[in-house]
C-alpha atoms as a PDB file:
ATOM      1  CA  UNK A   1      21.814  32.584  -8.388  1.00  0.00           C
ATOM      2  CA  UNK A   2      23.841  33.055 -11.490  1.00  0.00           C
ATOM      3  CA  UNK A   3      22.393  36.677 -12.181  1.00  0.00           C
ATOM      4  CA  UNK A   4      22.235  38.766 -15.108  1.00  0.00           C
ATOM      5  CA  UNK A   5      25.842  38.204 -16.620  1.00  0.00           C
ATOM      6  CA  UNK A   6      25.070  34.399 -15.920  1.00  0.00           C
ATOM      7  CA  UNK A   7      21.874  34.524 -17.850  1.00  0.00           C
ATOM      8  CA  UNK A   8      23.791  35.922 -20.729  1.00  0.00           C
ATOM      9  CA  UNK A   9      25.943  33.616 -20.656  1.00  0.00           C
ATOM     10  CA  UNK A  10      23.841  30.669 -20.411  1.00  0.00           C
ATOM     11  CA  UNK A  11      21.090  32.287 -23.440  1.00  0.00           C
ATOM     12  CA  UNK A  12      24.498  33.323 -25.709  1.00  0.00           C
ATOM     13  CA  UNK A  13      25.628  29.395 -25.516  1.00  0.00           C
ATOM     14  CA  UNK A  14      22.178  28.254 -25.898  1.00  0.00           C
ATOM     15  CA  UNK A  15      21.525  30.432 -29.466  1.00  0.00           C
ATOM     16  CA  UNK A  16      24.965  29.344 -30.407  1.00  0.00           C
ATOM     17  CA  UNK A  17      24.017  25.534 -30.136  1.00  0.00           C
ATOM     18  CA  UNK A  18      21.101  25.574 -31.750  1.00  0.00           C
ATOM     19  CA  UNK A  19      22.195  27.783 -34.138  1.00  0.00           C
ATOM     20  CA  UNK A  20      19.913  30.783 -33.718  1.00  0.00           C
ATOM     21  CA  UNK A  21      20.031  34.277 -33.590  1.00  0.00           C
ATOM     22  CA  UNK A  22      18.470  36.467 -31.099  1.00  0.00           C
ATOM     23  CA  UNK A  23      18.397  40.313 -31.834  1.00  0.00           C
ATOM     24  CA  UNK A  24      18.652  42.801 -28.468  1.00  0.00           C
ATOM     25  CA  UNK A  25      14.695  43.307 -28.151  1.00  0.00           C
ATOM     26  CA  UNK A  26      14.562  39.647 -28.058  1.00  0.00           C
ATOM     27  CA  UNK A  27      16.885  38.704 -25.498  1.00  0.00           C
ATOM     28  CA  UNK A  28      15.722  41.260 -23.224  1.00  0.00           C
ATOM     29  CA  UNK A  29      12.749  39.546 -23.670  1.00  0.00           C
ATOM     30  CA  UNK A  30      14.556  36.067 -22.767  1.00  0.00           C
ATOM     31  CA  UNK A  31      16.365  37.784 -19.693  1.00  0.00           C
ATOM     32  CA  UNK A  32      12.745  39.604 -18.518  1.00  0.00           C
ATOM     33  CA  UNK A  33      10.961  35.868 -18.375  1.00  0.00           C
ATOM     34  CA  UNK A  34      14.831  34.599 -16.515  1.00  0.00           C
ATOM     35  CA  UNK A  35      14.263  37.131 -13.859  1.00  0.00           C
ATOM     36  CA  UNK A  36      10.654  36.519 -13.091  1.00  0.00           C
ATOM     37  CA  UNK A  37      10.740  32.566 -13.593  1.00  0.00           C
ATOM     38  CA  UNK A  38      14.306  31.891 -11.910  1.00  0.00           C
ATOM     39  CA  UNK A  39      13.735  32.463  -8.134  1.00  0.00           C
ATOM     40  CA  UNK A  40      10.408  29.802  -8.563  1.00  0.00           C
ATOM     41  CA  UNK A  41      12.625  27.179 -10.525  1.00  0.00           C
ATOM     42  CA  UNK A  42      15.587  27.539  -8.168  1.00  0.00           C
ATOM     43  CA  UNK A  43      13.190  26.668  -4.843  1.00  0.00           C
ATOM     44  CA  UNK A  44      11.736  24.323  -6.624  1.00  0.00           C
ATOM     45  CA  UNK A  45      15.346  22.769  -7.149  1.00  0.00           C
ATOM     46  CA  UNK A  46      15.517  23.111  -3.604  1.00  0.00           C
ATOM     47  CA  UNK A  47      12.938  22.154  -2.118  1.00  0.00           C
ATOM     48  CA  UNK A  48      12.526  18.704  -0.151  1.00  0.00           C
ATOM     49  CA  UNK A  49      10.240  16.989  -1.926  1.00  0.00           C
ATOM     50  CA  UNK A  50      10.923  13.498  -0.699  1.00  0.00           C
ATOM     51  CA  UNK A  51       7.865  13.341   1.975  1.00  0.00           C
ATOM     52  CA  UNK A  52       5.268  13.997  -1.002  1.00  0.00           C
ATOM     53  CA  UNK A  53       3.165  11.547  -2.225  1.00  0.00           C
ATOM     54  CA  UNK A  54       3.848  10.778  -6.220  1.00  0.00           C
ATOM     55  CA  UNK A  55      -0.679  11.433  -7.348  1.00  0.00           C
ATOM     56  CA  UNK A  56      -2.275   7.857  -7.749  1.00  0.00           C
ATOM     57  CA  UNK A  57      -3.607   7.078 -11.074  1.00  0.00           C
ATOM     58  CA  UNK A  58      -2.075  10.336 -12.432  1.00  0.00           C
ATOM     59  CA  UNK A  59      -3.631  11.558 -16.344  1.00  0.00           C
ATOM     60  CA  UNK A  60      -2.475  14.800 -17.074  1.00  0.00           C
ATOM     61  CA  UNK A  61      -5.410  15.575 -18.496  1.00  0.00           C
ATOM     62  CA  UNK A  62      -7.528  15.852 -15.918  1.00  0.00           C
ATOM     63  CA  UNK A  63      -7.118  17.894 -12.308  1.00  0.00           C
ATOM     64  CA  UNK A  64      -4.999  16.296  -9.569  1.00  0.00           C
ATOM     65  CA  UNK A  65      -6.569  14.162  -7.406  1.00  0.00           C
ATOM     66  CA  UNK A  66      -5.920  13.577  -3.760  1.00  0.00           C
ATOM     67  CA  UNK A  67      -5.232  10.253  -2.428  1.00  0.00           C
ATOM     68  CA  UNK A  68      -8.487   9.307  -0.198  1.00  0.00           C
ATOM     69  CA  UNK A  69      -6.250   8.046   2.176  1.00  0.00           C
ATOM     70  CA  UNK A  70      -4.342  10.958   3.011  1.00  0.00           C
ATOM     71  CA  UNK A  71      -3.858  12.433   6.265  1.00  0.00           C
ATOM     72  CA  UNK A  72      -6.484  15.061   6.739  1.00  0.00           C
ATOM     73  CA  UNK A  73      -9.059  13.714   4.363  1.00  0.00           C
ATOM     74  CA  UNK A  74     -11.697  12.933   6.978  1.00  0.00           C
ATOM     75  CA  UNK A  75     -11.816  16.722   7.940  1.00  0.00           C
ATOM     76  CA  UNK A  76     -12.551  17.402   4.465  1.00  0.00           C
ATOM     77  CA  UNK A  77     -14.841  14.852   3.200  1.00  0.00           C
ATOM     78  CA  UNK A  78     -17.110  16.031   6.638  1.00  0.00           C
ATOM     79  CA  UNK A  79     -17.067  19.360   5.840  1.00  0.00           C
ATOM     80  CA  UNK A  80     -17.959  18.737   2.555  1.00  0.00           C
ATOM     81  CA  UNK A  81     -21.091  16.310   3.268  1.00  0.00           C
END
């Protein structure tokens, strides 16, 4: 975790880049959506996602759908008959 000095850091070189401004209200905003948004991104980062199943026929559109074939299925499609 990189922290609140980090965050600073990283949101100061960002604004700079892109040539923006940011006045204090604002980045207290930026640093407020950091702190509750960081600890999700940061598992997700770590997480071991090479056992999951990429969705078949994905459209973004539309809800995920399960793969029929999936362990476990059988259990559901039963208790939902």
């Amino acid at each position: 975790m990189q922290g609140k000095d980090g965050f600073d850091r990283f949101a100061a070189g960002g604004l700079e880049l892109l040539g923006l401004e940011a006045d204090e209200a604002e980045r207290a905003v930026m640093g407020a959506v950091d702190a509750i948004y960081r600890p999700h991104v940061e598992a997700l980062l770590e997480a071991d996602l090479d056992d999951i199943v990429p969705e078949p026929r994905i459209d973004l559109s539309k809800s995920p759908e399960a793969d029929p074939a999936a362990p476990g299925r059988e259990a559901e499609d039963a208790a939902g008959q």
